[in-house]
Protein backbone atom coordinates (compact mmCIF):
# COMPACT_ATOMS: atom_id res chain seq x y z
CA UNK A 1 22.89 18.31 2.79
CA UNK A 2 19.86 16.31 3.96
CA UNK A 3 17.06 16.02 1.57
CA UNK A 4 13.37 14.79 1.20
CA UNK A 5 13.34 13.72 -2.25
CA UNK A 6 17.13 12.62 -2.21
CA UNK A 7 15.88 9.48 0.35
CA UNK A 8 13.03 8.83 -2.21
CA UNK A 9 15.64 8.29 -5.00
CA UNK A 10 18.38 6.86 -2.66
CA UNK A 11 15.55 4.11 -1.07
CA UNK A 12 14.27 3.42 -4.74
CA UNK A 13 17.75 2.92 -6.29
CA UNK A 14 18.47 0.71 -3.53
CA UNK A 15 15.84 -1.37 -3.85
CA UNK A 16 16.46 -1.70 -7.89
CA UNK A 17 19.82 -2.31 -7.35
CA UNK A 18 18.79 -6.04 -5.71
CA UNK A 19 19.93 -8.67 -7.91
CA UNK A 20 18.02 -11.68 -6.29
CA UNK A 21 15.11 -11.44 -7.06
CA UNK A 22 14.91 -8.91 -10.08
CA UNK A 23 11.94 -6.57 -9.51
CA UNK A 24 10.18 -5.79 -13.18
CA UNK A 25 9.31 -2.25 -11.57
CA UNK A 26 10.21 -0.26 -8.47
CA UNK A 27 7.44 2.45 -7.55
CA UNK A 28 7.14 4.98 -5.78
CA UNK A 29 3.79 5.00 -3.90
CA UNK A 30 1.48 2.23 -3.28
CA UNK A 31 0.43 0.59 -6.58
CA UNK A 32 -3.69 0.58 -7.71
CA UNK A 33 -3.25 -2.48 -9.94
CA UNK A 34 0.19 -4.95 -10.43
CA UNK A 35 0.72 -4.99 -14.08
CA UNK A 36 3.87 -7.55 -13.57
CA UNK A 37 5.55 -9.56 -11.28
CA UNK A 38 7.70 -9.59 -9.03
CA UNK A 39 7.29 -5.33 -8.19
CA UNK A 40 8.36 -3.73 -5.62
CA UNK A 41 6.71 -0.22 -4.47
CA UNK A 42 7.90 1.97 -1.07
CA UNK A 43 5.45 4.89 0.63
CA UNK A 44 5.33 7.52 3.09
CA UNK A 45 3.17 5.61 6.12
CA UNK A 46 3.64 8.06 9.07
CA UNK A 47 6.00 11.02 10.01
CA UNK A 48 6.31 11.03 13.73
CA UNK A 49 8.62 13.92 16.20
CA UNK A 50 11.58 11.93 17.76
CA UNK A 51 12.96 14.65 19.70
CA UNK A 52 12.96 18.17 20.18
CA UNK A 53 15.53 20.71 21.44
CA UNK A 54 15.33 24.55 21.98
CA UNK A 55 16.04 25.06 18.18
CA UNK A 56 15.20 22.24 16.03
CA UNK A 57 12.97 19.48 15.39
CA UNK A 58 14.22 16.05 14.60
CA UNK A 59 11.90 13.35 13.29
CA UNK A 60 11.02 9.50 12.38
CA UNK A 61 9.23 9.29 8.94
CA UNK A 62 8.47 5.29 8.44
CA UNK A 63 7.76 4.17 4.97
CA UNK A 64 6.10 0.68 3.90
CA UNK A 65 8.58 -1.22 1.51
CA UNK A 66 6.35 -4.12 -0.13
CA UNK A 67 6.88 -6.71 -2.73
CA UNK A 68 4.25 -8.22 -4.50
CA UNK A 69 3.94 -12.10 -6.52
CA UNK A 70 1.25 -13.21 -8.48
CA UNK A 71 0.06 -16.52 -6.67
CA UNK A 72 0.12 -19.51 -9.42
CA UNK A 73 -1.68 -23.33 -8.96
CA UNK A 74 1.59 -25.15 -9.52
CA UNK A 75 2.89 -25.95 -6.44
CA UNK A 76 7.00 -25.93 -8.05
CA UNK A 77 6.16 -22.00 -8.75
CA UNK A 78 5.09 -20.89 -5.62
CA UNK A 79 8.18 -23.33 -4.05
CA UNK A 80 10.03 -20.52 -6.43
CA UNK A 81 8.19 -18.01 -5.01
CA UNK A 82 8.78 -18.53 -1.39
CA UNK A 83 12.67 -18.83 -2.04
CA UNK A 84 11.91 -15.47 -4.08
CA UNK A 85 9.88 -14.09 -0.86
CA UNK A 86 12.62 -14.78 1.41
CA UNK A 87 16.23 -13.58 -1.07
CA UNK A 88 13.66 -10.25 -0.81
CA UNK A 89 13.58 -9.93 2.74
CA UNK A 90 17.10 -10.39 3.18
CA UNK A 91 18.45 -8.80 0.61
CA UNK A 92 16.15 -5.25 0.82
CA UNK A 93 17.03 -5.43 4.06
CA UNK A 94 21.41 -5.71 3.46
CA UNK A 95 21.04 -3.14 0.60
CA UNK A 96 19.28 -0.68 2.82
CA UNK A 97 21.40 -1.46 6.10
CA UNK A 98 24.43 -0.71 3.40
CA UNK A 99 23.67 2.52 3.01
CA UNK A 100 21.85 3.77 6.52
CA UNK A 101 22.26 7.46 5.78
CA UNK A 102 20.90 6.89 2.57
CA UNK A 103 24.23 8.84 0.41
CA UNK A 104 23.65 11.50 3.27
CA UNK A 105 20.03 12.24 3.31
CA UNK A 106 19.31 11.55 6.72
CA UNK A 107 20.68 10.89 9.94
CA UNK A 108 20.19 7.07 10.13
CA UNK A 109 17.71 4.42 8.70
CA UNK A 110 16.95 0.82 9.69
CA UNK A 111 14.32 -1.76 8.56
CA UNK A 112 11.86 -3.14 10.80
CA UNK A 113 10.61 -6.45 11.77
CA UNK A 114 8.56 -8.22 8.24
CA UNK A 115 5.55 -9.45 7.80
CA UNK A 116 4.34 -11.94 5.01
CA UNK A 117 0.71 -12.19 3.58
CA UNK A 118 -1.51 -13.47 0.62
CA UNK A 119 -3.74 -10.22 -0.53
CA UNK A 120 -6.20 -10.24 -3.29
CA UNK A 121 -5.99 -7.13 -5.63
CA UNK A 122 -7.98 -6.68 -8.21
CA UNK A 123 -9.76 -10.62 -8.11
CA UNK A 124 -5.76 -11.67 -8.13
CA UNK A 125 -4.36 -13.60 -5.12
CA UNK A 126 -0.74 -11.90 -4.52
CA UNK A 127 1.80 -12.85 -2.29
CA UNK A 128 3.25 -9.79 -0.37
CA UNK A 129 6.34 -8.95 1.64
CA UNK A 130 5.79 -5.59 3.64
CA UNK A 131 9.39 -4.47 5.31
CA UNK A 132 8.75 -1.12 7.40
CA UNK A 133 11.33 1.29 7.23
CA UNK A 134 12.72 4.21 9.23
CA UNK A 135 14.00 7.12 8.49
CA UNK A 136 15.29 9.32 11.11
CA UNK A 137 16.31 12.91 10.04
CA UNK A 138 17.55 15.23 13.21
CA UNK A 139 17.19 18.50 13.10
CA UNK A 140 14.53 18.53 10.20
CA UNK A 141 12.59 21.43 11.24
CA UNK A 142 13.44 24.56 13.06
CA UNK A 143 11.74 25.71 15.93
CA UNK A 144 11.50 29.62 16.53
CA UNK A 145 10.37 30.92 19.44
């Protein structure tokens, strides 16, 4: 049985369960201030119609998956950081490819294409890893005429 809040707890133990790097935190929504770091934190960004038959709605929602450093001066830490930045990347990515119907909460999943950026939160330079995700559930919603 497909459920809403069983991909929120399927994506979040996923992302916990990554060994390289070890997130202090996983969240669920996007964060107002980073108390530690590394942290990850995952959101609803959009819920979009993928198809539609006589009966039943099925449907993309896409959440943002991002991962957030504090920036340092010394240039051997942020080295560490960008090997940190990429194990991330990659390894989000395997964990959630490993488990595409999310323990059977929706149809199929798959990350999207990455971006990398330096934000400044809170007077704090961070350096953020933003992974897209989709999660297509078929047959979400029924349609009665």
């Amino acid at each position: 049985h497909m459920s809403r809040s069983g991909v929120l707890s399927t994506i979040d133990s996923l992302i916990s369960g990554v060994a390289s790097p070890t997130f202090t935190a996983v969240y669920q929504g996007e964060p107002l201030s980073i108390p530690t770091t590394p942290i990850a934190a995952f959101w609803l960004e959009s819920h979009n119609e993928l198809f539609t038959t006589f009966g039943d709605s099925s449907t993309t929602a896409t959440f943002i998956i991002q991962c957030y450093w504090r920036m340092q001066s010394s240039p051997d830490v942020r080295e560490t950081i960008e090997a940190a930045v990429w194990d991330a990347i990659v390894n989000i990515k395997s964990a959630l490819r490993g488990d595409s119907n999310l323990s059977g909460n929706c149809t199929d999943s798959h990350p999207l294409d990455t971006e990398v950026s330096h934000e400044e939160i809170g007077g704090i330079i961070y350096r953020i890893v933003t992974i897209p995700f989709d999660v297509e559930i078929y047959g979400e919603s029924v349609i009665t005429p």
